[in-house]
N, C-alpha and C. Protein backbone atom coordinates (compact mmCIF):
# COMPACT_ATOMS: atom_id res chain seq x y z
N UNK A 1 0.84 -1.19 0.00
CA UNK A 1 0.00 0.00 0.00
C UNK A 1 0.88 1.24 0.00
N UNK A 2 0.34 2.09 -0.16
CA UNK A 2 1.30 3.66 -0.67
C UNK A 2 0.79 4.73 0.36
N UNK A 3 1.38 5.29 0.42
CA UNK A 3 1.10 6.16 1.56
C UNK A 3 -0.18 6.99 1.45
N UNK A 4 -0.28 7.18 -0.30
CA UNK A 4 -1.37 7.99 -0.44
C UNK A 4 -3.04 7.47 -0.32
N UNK A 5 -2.65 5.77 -0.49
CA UNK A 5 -3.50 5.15 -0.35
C UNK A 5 -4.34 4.97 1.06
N UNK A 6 -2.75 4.82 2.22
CA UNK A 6 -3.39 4.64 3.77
C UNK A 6 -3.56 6.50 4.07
N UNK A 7 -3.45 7.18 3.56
CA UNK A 7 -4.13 8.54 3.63
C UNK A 7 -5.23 8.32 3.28
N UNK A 8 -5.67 8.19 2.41
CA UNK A 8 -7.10 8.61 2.30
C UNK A 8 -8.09 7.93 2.71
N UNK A 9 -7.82 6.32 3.06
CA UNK A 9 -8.65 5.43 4.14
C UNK A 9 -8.61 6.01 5.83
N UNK A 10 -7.43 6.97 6.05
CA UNK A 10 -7.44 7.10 6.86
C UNK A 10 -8.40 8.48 7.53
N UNK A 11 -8.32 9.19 6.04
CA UNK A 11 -9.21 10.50 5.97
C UNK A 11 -10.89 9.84 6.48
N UNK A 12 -11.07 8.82 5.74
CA UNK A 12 -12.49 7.95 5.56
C UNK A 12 -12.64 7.90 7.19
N UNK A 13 -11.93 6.89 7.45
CA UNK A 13 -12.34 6.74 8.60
C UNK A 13 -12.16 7.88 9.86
N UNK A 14 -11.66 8.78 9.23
CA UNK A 14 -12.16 9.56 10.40
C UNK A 14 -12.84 10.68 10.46
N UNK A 15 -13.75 10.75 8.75
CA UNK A 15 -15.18 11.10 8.70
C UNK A 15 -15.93 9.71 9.36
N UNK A 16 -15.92 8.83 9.27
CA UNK A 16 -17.00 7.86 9.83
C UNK A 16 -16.84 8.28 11.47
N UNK A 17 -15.76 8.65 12.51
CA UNK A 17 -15.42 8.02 13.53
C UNK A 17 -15.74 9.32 13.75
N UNK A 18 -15.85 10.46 13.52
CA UNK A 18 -16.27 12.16 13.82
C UNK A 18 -18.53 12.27 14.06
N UNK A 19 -18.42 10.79 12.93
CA UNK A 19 -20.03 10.95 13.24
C UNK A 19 -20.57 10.19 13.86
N UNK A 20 -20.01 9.26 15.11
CA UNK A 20 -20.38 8.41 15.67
C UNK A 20 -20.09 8.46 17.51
N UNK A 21 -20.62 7.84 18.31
CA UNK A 21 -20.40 8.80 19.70
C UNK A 21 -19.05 8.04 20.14
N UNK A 22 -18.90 8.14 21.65
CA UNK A 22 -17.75 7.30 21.60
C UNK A 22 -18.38 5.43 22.14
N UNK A 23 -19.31 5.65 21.86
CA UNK A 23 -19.54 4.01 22.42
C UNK A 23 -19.76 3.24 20.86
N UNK A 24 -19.15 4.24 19.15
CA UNK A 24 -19.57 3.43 18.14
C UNK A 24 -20.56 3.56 18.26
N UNK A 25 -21.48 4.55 18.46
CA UNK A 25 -23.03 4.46 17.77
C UNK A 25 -23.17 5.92 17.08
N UNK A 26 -24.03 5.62 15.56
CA UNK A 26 -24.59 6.80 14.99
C UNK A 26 -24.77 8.28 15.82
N UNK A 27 -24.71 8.79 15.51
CA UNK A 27 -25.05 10.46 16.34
C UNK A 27 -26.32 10.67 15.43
N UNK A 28 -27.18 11.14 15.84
CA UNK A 28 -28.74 10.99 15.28
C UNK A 28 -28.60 12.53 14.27
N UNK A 29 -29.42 12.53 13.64
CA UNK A 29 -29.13 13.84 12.82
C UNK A 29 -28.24 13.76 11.95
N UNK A 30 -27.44 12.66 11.80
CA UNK A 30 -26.52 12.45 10.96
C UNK A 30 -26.65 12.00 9.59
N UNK A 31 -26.87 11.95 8.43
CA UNK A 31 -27.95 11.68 7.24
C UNK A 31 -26.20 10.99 6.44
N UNK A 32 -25.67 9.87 6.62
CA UNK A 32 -24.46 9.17 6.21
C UNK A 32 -24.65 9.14 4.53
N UNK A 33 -26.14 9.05 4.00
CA UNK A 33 -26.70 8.86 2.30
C UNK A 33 -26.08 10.20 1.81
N UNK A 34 -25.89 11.46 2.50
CA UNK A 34 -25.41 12.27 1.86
C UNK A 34 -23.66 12.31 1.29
N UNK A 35 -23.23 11.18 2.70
CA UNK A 35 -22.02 11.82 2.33
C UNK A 35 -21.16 10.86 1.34
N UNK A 36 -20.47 11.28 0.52
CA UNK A 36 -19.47 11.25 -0.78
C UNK A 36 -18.88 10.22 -0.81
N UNK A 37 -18.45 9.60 0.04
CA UNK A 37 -17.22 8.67 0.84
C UNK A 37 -18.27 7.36 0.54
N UNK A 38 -19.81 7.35 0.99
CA UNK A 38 -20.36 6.56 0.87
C UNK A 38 -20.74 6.29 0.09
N UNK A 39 -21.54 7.11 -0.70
CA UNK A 39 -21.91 7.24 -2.16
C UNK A 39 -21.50 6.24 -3.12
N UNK A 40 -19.97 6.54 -3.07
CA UNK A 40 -18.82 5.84 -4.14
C UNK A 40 -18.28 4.79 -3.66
N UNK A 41 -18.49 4.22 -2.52
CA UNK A 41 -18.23 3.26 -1.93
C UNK A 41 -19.31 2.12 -2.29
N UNK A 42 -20.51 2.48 -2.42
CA UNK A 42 -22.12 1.62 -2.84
C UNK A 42 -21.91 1.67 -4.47
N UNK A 43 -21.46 2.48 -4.83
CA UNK A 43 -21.35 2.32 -6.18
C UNK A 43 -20.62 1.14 -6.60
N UNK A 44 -19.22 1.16 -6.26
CA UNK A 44 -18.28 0.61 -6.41
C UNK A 44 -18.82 -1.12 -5.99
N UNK A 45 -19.19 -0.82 -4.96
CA UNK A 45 -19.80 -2.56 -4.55
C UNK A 45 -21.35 -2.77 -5.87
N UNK A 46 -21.59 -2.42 -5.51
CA UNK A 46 -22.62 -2.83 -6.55
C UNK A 46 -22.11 -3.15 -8.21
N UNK A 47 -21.20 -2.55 -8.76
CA UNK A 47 -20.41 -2.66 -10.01
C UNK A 47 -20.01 -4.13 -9.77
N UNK A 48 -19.65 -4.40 -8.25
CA UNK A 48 -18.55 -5.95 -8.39
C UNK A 48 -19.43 -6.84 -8.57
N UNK A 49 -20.90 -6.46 -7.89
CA UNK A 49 -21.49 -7.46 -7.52
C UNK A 49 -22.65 -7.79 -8.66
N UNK A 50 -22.95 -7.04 -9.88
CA UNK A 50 -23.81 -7.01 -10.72
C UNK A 50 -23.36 -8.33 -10.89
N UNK A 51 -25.05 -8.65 -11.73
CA UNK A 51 -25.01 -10.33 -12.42
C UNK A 51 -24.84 -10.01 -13.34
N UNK A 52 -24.56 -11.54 -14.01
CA UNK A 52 -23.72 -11.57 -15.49
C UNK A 52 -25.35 -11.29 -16.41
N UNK A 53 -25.45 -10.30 -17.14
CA UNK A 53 -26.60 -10.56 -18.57
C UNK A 53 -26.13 -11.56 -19.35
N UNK A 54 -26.98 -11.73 -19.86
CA UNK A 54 -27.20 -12.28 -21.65
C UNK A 54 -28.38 -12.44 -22.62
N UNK A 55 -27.69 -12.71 -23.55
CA UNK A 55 -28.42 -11.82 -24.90
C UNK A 55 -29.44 -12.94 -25.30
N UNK A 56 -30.85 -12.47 -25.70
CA UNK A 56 -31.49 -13.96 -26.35
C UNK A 56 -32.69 -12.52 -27.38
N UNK A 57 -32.97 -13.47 -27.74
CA UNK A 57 -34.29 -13.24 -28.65
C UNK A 57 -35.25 -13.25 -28.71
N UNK A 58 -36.33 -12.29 -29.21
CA UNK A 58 -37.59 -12.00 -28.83
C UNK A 58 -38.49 -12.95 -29.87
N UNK A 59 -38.96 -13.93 -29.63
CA UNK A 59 -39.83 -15.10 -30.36
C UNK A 59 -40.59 -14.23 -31.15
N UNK A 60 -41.65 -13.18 -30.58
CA UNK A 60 -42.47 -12.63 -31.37
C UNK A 60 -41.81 -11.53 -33.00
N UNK A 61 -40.79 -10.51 -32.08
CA UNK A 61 -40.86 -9.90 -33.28
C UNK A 61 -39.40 -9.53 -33.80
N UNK A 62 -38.37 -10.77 -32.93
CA UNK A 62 -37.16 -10.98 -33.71
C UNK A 62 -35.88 -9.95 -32.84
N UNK A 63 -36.21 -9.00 -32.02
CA UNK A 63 -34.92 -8.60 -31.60
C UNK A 63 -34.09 -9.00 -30.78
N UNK A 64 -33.34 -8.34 -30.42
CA UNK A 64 -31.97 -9.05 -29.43
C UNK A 64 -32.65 -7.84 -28.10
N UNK A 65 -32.63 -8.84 -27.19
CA UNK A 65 -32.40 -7.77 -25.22
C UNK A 65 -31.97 -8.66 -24.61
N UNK A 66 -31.26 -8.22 -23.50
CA UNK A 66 -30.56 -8.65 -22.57
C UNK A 66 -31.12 -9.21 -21.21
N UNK A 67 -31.03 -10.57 -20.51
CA UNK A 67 -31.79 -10.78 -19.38
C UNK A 67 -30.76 -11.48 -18.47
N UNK A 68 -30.86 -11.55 -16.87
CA UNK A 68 -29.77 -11.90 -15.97
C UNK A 68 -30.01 -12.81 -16.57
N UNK A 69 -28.69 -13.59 -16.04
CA UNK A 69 -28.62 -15.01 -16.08
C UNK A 69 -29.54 -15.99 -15.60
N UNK A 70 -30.03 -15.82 -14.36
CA UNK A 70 -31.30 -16.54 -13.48
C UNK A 70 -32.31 -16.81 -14.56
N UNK A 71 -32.24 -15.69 -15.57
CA UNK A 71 -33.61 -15.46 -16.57
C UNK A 71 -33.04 -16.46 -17.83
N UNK A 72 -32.88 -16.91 -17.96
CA UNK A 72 -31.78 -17.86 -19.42
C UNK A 72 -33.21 -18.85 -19.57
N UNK A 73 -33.40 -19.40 -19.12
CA UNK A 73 -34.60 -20.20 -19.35
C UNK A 73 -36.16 -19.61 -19.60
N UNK A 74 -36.05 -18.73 -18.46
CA UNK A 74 -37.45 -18.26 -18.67
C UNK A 74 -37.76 -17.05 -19.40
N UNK A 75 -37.25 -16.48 -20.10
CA UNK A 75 -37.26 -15.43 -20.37
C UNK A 75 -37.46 -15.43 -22.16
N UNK A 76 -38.67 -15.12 -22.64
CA UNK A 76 -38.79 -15.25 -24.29
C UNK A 76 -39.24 -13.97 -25.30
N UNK A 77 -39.39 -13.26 -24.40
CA UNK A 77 -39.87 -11.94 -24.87
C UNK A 77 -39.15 -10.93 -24.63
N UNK A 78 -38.98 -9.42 -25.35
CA UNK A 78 -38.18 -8.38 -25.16
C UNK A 78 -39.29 -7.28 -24.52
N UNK A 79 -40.37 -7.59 -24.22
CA UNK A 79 -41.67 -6.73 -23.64
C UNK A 79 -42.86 -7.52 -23.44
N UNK A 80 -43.49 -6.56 -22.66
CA UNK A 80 -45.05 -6.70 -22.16
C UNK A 80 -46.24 -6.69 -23.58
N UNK A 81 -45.90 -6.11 -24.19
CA UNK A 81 -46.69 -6.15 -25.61
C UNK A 81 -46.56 -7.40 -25.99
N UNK A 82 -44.97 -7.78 -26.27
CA UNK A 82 -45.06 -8.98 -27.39
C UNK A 82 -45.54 -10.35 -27.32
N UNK A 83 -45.25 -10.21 -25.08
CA UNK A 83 -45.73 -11.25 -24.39
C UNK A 83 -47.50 -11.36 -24.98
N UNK A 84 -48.18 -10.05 -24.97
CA UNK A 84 -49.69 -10.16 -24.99
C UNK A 84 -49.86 -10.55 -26.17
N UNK A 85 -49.36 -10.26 -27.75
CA UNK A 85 -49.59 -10.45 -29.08
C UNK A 85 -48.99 -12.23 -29.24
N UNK A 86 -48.19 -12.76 -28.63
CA UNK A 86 -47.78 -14.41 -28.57
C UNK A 86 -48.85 -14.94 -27.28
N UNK A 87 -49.36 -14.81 -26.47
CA UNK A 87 -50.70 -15.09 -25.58
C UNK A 87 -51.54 -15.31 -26.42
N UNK A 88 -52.21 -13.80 -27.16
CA UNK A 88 -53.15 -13.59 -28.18
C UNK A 88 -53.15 -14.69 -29.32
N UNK A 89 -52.02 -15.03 -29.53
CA UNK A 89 -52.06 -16.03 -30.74
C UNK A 89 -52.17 -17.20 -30.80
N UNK A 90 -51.95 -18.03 -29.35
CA UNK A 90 -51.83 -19.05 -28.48
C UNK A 90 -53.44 -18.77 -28.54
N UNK A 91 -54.43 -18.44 -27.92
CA UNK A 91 -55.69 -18.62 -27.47
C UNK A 91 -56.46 -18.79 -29.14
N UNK A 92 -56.08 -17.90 -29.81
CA UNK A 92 -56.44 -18.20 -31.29
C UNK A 92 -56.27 -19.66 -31.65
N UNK A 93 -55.08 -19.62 -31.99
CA UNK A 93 -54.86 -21.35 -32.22
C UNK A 93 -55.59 -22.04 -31.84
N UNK A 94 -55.56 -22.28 -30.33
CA UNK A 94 -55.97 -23.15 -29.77
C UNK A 94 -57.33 -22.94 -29.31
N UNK A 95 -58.09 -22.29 -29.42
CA UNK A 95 -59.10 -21.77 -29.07
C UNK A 95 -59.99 -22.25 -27.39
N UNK A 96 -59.04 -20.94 -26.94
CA UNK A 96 -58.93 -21.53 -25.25
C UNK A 96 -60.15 -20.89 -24.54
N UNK A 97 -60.84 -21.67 -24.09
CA UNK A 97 -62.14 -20.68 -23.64
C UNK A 97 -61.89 -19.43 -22.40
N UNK A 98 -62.42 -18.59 -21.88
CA UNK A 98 -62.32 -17.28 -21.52
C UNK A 98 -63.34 -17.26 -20.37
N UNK A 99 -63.66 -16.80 -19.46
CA UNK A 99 -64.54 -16.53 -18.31
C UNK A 99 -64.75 -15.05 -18.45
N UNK A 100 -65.86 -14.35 -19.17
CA UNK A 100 -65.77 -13.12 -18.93
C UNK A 100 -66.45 -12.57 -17.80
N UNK A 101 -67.02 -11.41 -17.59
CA UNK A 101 -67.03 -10.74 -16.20
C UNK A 101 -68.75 -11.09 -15.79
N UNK A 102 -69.16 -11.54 -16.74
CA UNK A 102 -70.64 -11.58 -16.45
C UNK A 102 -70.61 -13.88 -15.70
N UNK A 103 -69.76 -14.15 -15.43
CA UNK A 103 -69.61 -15.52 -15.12
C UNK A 103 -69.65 -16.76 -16.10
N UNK A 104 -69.80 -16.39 -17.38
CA UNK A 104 -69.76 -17.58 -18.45
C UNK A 104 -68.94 -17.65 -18.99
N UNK A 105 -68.40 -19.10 -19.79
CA UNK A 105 -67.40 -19.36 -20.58
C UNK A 105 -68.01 -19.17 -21.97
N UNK A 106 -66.67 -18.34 -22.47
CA UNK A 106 -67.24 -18.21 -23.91
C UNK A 106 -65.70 -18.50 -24.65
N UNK A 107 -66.25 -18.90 -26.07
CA UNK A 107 -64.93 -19.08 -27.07
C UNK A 107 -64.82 -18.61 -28.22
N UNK A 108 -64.15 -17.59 -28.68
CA UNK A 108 -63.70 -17.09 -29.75
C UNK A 108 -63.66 -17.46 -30.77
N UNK A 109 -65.40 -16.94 -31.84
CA UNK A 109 -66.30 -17.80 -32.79
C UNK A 109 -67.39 -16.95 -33.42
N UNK A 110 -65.94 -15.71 -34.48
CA UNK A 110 -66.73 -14.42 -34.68
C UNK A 110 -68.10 -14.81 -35.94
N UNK A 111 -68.06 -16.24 -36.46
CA UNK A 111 -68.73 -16.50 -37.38
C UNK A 111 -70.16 -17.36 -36.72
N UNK A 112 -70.14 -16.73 -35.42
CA UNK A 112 -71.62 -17.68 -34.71
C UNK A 112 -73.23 -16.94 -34.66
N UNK A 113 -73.75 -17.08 -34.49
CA UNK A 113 -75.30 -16.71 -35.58
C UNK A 113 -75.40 -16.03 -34.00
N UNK A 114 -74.94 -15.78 -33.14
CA UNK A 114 -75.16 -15.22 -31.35
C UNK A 114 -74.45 -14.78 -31.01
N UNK A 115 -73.34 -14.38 -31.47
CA UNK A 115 -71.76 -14.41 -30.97
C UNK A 115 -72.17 -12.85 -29.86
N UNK A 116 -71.50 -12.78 -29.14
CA UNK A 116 -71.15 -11.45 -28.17
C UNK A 116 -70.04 -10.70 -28.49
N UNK A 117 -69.79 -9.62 -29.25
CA UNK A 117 -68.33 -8.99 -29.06
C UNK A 117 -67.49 -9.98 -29.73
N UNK A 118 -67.74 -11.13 -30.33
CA UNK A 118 -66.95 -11.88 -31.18
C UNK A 118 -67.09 -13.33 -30.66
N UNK A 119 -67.57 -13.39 -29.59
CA UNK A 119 -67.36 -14.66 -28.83
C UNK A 119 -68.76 -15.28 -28.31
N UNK A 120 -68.51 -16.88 -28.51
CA UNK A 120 -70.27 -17.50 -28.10
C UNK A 120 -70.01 -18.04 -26.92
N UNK A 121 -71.18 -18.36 -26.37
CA UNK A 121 -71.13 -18.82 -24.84
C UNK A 121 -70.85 -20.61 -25.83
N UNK A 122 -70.37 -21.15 -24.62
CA UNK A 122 -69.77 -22.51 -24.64
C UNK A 122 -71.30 -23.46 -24.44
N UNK A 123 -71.37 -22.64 -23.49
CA UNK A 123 -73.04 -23.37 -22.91
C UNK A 123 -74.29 -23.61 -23.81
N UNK A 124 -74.39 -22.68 -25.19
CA UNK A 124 -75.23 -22.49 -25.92
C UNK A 124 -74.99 -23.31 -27.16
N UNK A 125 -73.53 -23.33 -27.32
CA UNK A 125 -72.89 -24.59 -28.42
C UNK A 125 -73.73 -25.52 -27.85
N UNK A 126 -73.06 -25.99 -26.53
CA UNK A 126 -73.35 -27.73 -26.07
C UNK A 126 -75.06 -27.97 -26.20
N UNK A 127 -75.49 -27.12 -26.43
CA UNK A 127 -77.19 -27.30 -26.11
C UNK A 127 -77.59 -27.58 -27.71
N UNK A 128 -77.14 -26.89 -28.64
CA UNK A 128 -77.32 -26.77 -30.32
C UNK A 128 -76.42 -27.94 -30.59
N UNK A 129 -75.67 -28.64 -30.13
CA UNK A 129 -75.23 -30.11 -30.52
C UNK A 129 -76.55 -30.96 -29.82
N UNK A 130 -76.45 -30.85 -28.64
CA UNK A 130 -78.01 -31.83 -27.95
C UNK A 130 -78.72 -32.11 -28.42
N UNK A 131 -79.79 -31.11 -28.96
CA UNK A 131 -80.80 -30.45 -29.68
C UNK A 131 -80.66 -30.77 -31.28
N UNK A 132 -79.58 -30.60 -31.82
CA UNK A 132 -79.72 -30.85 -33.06
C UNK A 132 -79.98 -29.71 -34.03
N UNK A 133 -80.00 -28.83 -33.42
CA UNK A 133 -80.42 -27.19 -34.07
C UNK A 133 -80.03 -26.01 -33.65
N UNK A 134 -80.30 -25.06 -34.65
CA UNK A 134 -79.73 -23.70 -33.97
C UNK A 134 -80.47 -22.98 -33.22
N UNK A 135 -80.08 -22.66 -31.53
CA UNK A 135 -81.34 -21.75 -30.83
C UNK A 135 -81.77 -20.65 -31.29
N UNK A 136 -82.72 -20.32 -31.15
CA UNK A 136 -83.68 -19.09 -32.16
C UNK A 136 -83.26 -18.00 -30.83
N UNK A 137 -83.82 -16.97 -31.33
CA UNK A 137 -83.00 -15.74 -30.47
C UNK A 137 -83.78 -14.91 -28.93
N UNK A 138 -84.95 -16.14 -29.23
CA UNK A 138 -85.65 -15.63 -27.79
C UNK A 138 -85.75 -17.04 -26.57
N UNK A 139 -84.53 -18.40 -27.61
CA UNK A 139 -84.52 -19.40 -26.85
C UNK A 139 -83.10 -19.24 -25.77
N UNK A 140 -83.21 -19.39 -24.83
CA UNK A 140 -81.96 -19.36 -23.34
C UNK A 140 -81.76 -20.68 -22.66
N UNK A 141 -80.16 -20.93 -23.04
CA UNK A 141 -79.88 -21.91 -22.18
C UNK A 141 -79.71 -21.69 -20.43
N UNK A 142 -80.64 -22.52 -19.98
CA UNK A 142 -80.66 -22.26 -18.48
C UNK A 142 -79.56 -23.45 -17.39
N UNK A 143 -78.94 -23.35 -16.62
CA UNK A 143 -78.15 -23.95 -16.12
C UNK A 143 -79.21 -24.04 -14.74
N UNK A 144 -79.44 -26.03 -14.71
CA UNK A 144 -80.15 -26.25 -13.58
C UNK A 144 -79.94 -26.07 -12.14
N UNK A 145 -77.61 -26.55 -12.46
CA UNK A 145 -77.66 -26.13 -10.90
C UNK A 145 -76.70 -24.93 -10.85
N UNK A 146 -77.39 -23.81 -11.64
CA UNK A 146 -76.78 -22.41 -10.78
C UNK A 146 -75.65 -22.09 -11.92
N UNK A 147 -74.70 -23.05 -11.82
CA UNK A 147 -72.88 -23.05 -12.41
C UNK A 147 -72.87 -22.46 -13.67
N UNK A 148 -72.78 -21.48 -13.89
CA UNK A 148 -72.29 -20.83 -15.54
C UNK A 148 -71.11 -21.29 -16.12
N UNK A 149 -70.05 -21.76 -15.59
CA UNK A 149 -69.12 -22.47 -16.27
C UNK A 149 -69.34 -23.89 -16.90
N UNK A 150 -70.58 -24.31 -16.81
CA UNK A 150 -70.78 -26.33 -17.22
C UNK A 150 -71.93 -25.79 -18.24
């Protein structure tokens, strides 16, 4: 070590040892976030201690971003959008039924002679397979015990 080096640790510590009583405890009023010494000291640790990134690719719309390492597996998207537009396309495909706010399952079936907002109740299919026909528009499937999801 160099002299200039145990100088200025030595300066350090005796800003730390000027704000503390003599039993080693804080002196109240003392706000340590302000001072300089510390500042660059949190900096400096945090630089050592960052995790390693790496680079992957966004499935939906092809770019490169960066995710910790922890994230290497789980991580397939470069945003919250692209996540919703690869969701969106997944439920298409597969045509995954939906619970909307009124308690029924409905499925995404903009070509249905009833459809709601694009989508038919599930419940009203299963009854027009039963039945053998299409319900007329003042006929209602009623659920005996209560359950809007069956």
């Amino acid at each position: 070590m160099t002299l200039l080096s145990i100088g200025i640790i030595l300066k350090v510590m005796e800003e730390t040892i000027s704000k503390r009583d003599n039993k080693g405890r804080f002196i109240k009023g003392v706000n340590f976030s302000q001072s300089e010494s510390w500042k660059r000291a949190i900096k400096k640790r945090w630089k050592d201690f960052q995790p390693e990134r790496i680079k992957k690719i966004c499935i939906v719309c092809k770019k490169n971003f960066e995710v910790y390492l922890y994230r290497k597996d789980t991580a397939k998207f470069c945003s919250h959008s692209c996540k919703g537009i690869y969701i969106g396309r997944l439920r298409r495909e597969r045509a995954i039924p939906i619970l909307r706010y009124d308690g029924y399952m409905y499925i995404r079936m903009p070509s249905y002679h009833r459809n709601h907002e694009g989508y038919a109740k599930i419940s009203d299919l299963i009854l027009e397979q039963k039945i053998g026909r299409l319900l007329k528009k003042n006929e209602i499937a009623h659920h005996i015990d209560g359950c809007k999801t069956n």
